[in-house]
PDB file of N, CA and C in Angstrom:
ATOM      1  N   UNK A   1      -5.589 -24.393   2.738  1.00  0.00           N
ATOM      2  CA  UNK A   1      -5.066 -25.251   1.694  1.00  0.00           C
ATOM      3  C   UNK A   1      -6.180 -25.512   0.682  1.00  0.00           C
ATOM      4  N   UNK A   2      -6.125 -24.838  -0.415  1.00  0.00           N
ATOM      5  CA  UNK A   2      -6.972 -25.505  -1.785  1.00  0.00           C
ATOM      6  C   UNK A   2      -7.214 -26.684  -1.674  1.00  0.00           C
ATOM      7  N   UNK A   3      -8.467 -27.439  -2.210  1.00  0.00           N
ATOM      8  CA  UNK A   3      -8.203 -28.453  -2.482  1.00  0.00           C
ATOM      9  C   UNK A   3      -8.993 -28.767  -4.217  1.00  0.00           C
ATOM     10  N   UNK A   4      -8.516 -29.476  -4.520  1.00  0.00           N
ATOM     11  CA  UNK A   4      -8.910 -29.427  -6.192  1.00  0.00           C
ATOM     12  C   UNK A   4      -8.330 -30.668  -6.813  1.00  0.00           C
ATOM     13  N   UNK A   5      -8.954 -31.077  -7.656  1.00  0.00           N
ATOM     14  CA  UNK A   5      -8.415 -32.843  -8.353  1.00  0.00           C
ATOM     15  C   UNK A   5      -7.511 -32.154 -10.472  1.00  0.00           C
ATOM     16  N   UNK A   6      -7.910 -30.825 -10.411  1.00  0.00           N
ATOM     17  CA  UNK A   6      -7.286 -30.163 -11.480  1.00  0.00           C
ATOM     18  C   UNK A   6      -6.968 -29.157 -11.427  1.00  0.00           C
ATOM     19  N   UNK A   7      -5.570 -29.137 -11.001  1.00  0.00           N
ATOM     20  CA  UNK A   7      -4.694 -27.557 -10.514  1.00  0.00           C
ATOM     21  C   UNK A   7      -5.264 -26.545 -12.383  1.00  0.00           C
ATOM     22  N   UNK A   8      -5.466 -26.904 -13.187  1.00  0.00           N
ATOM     23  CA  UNK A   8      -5.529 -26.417 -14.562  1.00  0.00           C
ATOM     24  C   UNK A   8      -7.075 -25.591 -14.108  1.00  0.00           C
ATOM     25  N   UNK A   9      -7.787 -26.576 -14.365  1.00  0.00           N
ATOM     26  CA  UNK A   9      -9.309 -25.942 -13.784  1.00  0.00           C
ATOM     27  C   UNK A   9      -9.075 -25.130 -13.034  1.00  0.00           C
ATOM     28  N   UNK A  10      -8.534 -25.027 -11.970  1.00  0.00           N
ATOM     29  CA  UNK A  10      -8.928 -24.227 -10.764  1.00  0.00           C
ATOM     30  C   UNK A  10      -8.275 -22.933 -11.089  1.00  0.00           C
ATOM     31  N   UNK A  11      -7.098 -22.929 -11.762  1.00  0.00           N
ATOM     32  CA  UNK A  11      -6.684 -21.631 -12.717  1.00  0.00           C
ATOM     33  C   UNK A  11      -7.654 -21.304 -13.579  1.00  0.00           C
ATOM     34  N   UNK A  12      -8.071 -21.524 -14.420  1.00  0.00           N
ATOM     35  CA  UNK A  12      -8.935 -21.340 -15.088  1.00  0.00           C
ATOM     36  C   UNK A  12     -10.357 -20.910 -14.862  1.00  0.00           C
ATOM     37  N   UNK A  13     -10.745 -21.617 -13.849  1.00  0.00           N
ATOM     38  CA  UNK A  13     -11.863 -21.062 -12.427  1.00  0.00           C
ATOM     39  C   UNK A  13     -11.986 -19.489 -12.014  1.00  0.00           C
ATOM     40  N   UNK A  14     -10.887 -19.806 -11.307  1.00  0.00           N
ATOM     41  CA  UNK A  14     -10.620 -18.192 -10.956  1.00  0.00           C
ATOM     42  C   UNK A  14     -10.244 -17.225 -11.875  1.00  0.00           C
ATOM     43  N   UNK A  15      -9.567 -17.488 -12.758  1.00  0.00           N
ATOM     44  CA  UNK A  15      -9.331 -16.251 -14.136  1.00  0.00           C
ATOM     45  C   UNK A  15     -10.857 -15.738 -14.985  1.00  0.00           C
ATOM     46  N   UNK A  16     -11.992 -16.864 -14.816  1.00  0.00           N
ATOM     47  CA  UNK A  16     -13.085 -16.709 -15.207  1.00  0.00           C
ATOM     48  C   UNK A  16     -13.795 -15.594 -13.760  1.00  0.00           C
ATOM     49  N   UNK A  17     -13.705 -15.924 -12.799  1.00  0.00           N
ATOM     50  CA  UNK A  17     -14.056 -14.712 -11.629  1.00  0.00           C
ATOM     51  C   UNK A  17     -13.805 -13.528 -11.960  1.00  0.00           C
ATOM     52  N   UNK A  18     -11.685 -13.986 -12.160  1.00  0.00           N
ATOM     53  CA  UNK A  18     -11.491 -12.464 -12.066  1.00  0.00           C
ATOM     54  C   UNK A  18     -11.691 -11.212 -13.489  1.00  0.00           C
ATOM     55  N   UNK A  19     -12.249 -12.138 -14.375  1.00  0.00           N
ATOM     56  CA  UNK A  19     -13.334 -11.760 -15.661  1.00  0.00           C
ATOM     57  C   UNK A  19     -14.561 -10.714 -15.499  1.00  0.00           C
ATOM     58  N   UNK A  20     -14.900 -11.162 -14.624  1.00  0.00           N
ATOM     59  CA  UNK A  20     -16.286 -10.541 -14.378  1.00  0.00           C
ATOM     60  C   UNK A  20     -16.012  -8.934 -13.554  1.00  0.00           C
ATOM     61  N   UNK A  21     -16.760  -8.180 -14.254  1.00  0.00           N
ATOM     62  CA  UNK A  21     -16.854  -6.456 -14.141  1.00  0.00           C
ATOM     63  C   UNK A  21     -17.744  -6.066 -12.853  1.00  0.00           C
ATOM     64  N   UNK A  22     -16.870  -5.447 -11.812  1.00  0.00           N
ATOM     65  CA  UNK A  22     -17.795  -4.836 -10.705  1.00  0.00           C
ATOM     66  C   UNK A  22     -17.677  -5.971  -9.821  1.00  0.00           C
ATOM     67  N   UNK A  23     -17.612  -7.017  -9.547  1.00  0.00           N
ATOM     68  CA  UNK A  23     -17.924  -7.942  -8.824  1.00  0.00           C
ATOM     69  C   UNK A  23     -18.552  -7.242  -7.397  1.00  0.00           C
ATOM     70  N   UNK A  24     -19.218  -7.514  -6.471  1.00  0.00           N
ATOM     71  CA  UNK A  24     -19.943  -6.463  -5.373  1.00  0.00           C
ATOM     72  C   UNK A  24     -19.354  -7.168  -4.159  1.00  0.00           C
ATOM     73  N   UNK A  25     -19.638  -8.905  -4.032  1.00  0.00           N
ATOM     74  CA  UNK A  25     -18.971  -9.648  -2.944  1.00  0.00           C
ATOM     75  C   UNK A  25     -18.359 -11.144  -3.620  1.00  0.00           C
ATOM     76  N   UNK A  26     -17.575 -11.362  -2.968  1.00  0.00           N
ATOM     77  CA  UNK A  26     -16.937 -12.423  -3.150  1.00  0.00           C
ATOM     78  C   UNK A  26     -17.210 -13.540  -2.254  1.00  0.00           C
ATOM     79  N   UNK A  27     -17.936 -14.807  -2.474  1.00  0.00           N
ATOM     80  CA  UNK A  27     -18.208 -15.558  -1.297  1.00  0.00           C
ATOM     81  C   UNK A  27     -16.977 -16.825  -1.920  1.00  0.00           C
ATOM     82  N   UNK A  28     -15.827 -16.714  -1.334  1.00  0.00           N
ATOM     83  CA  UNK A  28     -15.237 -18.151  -1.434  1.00  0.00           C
ATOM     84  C   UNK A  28     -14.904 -19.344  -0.006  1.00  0.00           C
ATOM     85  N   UNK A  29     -15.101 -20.359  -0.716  1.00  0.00           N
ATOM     86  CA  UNK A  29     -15.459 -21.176   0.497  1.00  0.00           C
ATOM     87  C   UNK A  29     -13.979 -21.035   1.454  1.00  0.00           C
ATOM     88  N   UNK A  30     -13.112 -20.903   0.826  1.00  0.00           N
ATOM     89  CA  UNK A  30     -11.818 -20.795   1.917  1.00  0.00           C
ATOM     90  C   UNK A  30     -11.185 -19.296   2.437  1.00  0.00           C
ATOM     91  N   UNK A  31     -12.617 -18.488   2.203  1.00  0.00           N
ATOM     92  CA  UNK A  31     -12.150 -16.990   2.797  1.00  0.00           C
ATOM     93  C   UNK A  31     -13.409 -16.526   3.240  1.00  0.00           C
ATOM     94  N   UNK A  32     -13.314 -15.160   4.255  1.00  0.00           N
ATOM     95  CA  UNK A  32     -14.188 -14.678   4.174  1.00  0.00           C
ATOM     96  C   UNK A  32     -14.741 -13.203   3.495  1.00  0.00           C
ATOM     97  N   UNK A  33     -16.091 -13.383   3.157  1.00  0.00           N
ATOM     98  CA  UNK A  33     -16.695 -12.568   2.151  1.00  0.00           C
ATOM     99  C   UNK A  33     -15.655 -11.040   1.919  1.00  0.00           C
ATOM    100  N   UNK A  34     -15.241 -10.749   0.901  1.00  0.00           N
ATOM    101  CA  UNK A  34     -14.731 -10.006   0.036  1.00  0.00           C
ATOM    102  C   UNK A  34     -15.233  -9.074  -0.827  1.00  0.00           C
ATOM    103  N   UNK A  35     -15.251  -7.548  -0.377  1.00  0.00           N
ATOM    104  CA  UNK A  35     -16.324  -6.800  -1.390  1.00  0.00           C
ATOM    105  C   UNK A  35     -14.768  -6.154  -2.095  1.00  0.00           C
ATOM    106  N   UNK A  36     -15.342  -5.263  -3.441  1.00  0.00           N
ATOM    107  CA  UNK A  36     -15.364  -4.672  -4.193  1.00  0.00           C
ATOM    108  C   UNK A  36     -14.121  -5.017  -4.570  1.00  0.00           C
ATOM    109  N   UNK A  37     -12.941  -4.191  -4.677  1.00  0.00           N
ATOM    110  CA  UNK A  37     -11.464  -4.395  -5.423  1.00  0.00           C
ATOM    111  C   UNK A  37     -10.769  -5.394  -4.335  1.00  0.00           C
ATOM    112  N   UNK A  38     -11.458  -5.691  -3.196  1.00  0.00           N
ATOM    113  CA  UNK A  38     -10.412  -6.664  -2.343  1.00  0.00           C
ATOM    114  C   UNK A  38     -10.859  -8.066  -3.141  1.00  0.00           C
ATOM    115  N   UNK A  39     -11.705  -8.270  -3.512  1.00  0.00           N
ATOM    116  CA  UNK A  39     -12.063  -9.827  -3.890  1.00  0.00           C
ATOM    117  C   UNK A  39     -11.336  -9.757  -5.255  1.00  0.00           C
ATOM    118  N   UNK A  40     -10.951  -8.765  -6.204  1.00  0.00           N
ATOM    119  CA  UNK A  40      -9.919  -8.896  -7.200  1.00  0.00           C
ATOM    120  C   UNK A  40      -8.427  -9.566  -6.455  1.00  0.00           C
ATOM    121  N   UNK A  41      -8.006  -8.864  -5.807  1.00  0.00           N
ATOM    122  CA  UNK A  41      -6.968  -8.796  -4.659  1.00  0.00           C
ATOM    123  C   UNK A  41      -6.540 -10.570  -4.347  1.00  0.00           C
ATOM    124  N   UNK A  42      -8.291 -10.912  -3.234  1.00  0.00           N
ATOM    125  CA  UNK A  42      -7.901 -12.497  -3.195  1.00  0.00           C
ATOM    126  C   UNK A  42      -8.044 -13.232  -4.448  1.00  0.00           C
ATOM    127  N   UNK A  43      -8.694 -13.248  -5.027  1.00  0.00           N
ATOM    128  CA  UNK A  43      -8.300 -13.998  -6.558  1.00  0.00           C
ATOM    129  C   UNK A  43      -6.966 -13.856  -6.930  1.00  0.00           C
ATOM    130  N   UNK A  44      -5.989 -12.850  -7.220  1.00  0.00           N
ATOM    131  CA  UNK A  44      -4.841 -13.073  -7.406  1.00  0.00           C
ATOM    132  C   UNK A  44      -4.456 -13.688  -6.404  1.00  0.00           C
ATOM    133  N   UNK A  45      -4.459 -13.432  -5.413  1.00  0.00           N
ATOM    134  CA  UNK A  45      -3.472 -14.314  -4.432  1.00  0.00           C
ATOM    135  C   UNK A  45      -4.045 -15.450  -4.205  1.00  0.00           C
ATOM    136  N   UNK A  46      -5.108 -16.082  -4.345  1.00  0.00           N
ATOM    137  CA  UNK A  46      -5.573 -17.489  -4.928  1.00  0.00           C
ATOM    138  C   UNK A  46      -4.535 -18.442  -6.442  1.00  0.00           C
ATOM    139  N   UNK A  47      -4.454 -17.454  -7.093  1.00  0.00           N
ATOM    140  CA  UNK A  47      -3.371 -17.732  -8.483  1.00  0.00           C
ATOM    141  C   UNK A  47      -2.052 -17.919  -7.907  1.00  0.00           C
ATOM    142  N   UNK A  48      -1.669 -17.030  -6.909  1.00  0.00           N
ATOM    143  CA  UNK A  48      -0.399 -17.094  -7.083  1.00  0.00           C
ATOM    144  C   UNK A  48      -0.065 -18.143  -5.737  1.00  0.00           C
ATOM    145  N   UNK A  49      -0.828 -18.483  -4.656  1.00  0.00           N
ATOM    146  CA  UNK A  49      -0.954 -19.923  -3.924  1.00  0.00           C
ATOM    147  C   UNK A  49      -0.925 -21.195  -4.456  1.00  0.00           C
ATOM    148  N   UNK A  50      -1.891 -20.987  -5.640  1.00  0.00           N
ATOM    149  CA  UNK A  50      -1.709 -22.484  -6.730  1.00  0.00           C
ATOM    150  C   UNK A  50      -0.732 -22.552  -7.135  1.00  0.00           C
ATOM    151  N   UNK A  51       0.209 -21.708  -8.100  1.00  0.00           N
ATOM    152  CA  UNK A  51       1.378 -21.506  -8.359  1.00  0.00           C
ATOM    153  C   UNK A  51       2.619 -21.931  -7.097  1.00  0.00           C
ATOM    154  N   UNK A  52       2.588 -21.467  -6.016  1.00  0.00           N
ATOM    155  CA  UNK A  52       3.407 -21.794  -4.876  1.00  0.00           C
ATOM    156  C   UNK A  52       2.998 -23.459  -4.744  1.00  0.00           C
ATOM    157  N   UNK A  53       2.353 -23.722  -4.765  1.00  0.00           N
ATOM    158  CA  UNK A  53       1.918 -25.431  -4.274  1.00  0.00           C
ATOM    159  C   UNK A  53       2.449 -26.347  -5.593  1.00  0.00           C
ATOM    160  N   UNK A  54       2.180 -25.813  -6.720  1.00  0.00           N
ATOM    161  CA  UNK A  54       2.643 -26.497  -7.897  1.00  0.00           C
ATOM    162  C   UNK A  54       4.331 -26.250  -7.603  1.00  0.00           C
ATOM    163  N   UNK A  55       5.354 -25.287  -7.552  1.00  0.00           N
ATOM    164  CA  UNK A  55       6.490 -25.031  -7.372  1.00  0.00           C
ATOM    165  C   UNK A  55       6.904 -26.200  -6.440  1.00  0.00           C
ATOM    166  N   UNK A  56       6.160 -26.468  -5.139  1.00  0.00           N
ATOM    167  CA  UNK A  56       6.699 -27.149  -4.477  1.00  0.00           C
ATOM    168  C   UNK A  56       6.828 -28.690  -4.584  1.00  0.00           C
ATOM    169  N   UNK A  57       5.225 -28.942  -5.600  1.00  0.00           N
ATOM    170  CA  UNK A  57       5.115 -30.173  -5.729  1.00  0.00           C
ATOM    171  C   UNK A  57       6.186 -30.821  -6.676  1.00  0.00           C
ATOM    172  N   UNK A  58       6.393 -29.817  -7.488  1.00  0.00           N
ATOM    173  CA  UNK A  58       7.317 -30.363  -8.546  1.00  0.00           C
ATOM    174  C   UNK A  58       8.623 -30.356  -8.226  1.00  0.00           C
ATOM    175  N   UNK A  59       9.286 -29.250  -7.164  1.00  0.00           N
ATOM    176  CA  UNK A  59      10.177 -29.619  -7.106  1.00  0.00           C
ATOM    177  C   UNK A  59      10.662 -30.679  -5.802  1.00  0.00           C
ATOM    178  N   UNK A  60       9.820 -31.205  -4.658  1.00  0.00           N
ATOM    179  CA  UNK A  60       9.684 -32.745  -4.265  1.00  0.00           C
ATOM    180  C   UNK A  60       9.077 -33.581  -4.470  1.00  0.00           C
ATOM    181  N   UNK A  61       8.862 -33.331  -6.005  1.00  0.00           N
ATOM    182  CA  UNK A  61       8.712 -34.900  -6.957  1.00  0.00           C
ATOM    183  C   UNK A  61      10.056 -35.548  -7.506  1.00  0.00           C
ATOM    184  N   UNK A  62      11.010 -34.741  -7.382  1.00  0.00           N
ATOM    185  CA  UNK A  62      12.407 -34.682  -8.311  1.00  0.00           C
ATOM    186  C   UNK A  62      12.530 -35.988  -8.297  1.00  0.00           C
ATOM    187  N   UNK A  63      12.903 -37.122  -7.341  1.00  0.00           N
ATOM    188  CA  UNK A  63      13.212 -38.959  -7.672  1.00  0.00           C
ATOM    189  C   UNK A  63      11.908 -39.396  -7.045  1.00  0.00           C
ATOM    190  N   UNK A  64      10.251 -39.147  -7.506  1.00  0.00           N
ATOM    191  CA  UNK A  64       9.434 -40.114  -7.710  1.00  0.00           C
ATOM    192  C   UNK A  64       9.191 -40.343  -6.294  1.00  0.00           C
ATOM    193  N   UNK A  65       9.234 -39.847  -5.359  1.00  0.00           N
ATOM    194  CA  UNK A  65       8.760 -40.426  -3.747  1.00  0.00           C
ATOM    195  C   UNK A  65       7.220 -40.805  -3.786  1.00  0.00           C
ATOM    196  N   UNK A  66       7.186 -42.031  -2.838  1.00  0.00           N
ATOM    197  CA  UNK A  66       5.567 -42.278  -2.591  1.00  0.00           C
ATOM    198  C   UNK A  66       4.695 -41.033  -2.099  1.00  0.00           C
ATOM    199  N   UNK A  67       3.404 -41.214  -2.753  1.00  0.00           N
ATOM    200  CA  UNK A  67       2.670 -39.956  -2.476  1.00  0.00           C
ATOM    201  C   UNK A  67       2.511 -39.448  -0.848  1.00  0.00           C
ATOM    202  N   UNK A  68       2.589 -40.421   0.071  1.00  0.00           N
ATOM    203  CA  UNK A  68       2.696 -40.038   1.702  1.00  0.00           C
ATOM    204  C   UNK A  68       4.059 -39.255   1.389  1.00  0.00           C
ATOM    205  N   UNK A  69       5.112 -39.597   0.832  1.00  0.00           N
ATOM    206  CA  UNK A  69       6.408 -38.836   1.256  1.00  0.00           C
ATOM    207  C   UNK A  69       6.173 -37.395   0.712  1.00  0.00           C
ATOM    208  N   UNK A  70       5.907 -37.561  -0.785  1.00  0.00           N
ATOM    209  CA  UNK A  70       5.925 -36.726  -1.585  1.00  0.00           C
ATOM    210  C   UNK A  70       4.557 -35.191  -0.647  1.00  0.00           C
ATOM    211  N   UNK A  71       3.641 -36.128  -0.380  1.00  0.00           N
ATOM    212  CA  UNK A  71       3.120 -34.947   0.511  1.00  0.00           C
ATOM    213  C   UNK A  71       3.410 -34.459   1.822  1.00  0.00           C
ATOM    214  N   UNK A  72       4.446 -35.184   2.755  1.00  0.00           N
ATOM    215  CA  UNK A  72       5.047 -34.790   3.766  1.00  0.00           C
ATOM    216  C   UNK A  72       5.799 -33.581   3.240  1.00  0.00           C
ATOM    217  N   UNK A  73       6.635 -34.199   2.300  1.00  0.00           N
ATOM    218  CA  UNK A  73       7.453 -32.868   1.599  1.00  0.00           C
ATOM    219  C   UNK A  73       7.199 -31.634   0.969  1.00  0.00           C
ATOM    220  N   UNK A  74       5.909 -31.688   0.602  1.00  0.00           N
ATOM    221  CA  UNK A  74       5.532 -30.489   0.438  1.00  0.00           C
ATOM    222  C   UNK A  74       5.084 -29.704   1.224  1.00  0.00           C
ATOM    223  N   UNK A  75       4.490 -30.142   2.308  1.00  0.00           N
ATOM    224  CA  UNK A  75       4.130 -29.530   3.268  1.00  0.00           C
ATOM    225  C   UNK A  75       4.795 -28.831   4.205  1.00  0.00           C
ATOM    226  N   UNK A  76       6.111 -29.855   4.313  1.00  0.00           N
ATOM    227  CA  UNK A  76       7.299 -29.206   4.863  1.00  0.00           C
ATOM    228  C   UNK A  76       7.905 -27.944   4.153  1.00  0.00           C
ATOM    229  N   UNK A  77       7.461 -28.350   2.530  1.00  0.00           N
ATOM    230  CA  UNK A  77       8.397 -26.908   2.351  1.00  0.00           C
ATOM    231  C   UNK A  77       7.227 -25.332   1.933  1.00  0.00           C
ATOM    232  N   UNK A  78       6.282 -25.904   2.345  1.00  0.00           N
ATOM    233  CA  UNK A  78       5.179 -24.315   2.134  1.00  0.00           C
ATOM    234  C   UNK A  78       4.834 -23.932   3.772  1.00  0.00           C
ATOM    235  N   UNK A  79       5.814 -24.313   4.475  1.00  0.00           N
ATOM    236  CA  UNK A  79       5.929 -24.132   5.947  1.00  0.00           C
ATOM    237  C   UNK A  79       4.432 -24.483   6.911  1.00  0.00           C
ATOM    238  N   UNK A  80       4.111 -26.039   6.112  1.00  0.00           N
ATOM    239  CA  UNK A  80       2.860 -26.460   7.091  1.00  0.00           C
ATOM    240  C   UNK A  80       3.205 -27.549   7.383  1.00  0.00           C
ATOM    241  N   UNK A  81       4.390 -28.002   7.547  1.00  0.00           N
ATOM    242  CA  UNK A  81       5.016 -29.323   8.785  1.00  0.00           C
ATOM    243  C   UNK A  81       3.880 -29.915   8.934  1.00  0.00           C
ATOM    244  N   UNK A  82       3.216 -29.194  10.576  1.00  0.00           N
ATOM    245  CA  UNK A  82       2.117 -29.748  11.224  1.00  0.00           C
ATOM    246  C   UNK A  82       1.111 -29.833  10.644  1.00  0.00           C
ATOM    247  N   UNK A  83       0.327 -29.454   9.542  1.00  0.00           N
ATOM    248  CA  UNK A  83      -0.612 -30.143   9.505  1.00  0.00           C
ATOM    249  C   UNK A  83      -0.488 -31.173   9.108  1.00  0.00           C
ATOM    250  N   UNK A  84      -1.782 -32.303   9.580  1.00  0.00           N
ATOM    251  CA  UNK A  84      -2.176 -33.486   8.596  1.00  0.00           C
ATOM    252  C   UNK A  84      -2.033 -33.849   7.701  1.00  0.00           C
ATOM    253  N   UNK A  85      -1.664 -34.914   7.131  1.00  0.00           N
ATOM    254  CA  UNK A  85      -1.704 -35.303   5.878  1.00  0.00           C
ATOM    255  C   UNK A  85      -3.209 -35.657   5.484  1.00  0.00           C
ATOM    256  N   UNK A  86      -3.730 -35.490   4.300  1.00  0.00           N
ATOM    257  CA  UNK A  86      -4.982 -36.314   4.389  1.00  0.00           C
ATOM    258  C   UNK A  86      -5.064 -36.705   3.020  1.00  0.00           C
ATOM    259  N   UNK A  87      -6.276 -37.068   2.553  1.00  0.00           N
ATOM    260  CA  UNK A  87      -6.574 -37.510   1.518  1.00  0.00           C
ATOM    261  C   UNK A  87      -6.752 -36.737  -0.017  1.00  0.00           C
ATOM    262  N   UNK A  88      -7.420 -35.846   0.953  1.00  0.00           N
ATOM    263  CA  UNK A  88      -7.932 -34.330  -0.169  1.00  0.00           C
ATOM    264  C   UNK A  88      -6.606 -33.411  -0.531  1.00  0.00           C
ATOM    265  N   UNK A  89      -5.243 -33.109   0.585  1.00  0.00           N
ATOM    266  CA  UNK A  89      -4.471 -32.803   0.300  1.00  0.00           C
ATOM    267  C   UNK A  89      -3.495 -33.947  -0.684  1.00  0.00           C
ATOM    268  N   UNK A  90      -3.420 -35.212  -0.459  1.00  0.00           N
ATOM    269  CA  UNK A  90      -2.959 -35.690  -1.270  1.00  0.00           C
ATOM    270  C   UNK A  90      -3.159 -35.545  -2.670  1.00  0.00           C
ATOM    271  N   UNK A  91      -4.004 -35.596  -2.923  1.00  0.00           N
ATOM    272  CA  UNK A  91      -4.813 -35.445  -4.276  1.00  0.00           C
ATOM    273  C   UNK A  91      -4.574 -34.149  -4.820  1.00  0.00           C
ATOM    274  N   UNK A  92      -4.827 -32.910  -4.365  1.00  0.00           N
ATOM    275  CA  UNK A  92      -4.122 -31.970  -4.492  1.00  0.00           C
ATOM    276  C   UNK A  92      -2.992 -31.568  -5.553  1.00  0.00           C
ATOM    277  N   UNK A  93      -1.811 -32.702  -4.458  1.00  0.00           N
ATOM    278  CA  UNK A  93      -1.050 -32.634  -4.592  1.00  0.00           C
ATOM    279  C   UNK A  93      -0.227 -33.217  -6.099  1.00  0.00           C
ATOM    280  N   UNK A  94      -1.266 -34.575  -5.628  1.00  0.00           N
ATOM    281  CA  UNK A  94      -1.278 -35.495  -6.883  1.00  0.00           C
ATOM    282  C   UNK A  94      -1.490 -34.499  -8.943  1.00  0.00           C
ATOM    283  N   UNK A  95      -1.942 -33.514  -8.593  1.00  0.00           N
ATOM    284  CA  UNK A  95      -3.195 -32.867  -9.753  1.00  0.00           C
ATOM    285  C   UNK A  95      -1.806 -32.119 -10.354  1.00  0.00           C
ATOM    286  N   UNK A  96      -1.129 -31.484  -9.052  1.00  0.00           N
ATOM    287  CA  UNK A  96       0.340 -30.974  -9.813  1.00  0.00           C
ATOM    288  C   UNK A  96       1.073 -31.520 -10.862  1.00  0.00           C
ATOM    289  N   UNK A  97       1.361 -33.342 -10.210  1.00  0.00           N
ATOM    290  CA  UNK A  97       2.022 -34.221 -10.836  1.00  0.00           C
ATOM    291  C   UNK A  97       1.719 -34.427 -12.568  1.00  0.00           C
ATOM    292  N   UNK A  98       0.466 -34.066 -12.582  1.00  0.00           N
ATOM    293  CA  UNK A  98      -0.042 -34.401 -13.857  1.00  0.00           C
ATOM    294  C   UNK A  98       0.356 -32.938 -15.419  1.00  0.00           C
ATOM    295  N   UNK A  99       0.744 -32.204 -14.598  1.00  0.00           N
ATOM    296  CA  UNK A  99       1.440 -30.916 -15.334  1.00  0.00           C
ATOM    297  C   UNK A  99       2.472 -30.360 -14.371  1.00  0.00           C
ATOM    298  N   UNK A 100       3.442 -31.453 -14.304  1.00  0.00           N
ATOM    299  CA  UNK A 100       4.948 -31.239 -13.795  1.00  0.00           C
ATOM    300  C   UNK A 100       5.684 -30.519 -15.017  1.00  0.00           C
ATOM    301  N   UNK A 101       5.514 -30.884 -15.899  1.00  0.00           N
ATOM    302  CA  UNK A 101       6.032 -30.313 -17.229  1.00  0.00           C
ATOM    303  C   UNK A 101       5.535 -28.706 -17.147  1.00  0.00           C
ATOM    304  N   UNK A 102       4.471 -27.924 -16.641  1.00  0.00           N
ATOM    305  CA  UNK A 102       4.498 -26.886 -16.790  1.00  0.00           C
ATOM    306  C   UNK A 102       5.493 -26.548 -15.376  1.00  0.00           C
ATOM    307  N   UNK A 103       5.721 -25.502 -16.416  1.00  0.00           N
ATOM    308  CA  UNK A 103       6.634 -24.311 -14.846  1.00  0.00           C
ATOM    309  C   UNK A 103       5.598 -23.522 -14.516  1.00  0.00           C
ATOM    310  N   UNK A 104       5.203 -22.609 -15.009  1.00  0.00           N
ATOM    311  CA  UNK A 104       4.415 -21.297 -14.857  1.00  0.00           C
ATOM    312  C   UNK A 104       2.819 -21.588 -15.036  1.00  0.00           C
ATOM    313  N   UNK A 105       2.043 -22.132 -14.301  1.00  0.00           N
ATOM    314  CA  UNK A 105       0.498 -22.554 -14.647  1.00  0.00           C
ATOM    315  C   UNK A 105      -0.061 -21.235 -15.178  1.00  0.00           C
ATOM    316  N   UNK A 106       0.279 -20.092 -14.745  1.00  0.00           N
ATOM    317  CA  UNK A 106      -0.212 -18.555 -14.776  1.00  0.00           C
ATOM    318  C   UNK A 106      -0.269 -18.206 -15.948  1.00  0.00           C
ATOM    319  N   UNK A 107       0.175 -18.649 -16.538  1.00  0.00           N
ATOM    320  CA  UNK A 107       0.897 -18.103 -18.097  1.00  0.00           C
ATOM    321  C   UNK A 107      -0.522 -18.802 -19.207  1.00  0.00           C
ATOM    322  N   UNK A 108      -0.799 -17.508 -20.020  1.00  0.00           N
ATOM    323  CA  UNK A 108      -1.705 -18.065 -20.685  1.00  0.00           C
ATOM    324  C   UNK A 108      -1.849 -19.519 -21.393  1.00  0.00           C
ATOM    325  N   UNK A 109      -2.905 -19.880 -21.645  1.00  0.00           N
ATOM    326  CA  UNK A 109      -2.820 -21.352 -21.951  1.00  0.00           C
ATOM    327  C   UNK A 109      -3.032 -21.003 -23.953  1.00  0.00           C
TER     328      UNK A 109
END
């Protein structure tokens, strides 16, 4: 699970990675090391995870639930029930809320 206080940044983060020519290894803190065209590879699928978490947040934000609910519910629906709720995922979650108005974060800015 990402964790990040600006779903925008963290797009923007990684589109700046996946910028860079040749890359040799990829050290990201929530994977392990990634050489040559595979670390292109997880960067997209880093994009398109943020994208899945924003989808979900927004659509169990629909009537305003408290942020405990609102993050039960998301969790439930990116098929992680069991984990924890915590703080860092809340927040997370929270970062969506703030560009509910976008649909597509992917989409050039």
């Amino acid at each position: 699970m990402p964790v990040y206080e600006d779903v925008l940044s963290s797009v923007r983060s990684i589109r700046k990675l996946k910028g860079i020519d040749n890359i040799n290894v990829l050290l990201a803190s929530w994977d392990d090391p990634r050489y040559g065209d595979r670390a292109y590879e997880v960067l997209d699928k880093a994009l398109r995870h943020l994208q899945r978490i924003h989808d979900a947040v927004v659509r169990a934000s629909g009537n305003d639930p408290l942020p405990e609910e609102l993050c039960r519910r998301v969790l439930d629906e990116l098929g992680l029930a069991g984990m924890n709720m915590n703080p860092l995922i809340a927040r997370s979650f929270k970062a969506s809320l703030k560009v509910r108005d976008m649909q597509d974060l992917l989409k050039d800015q």
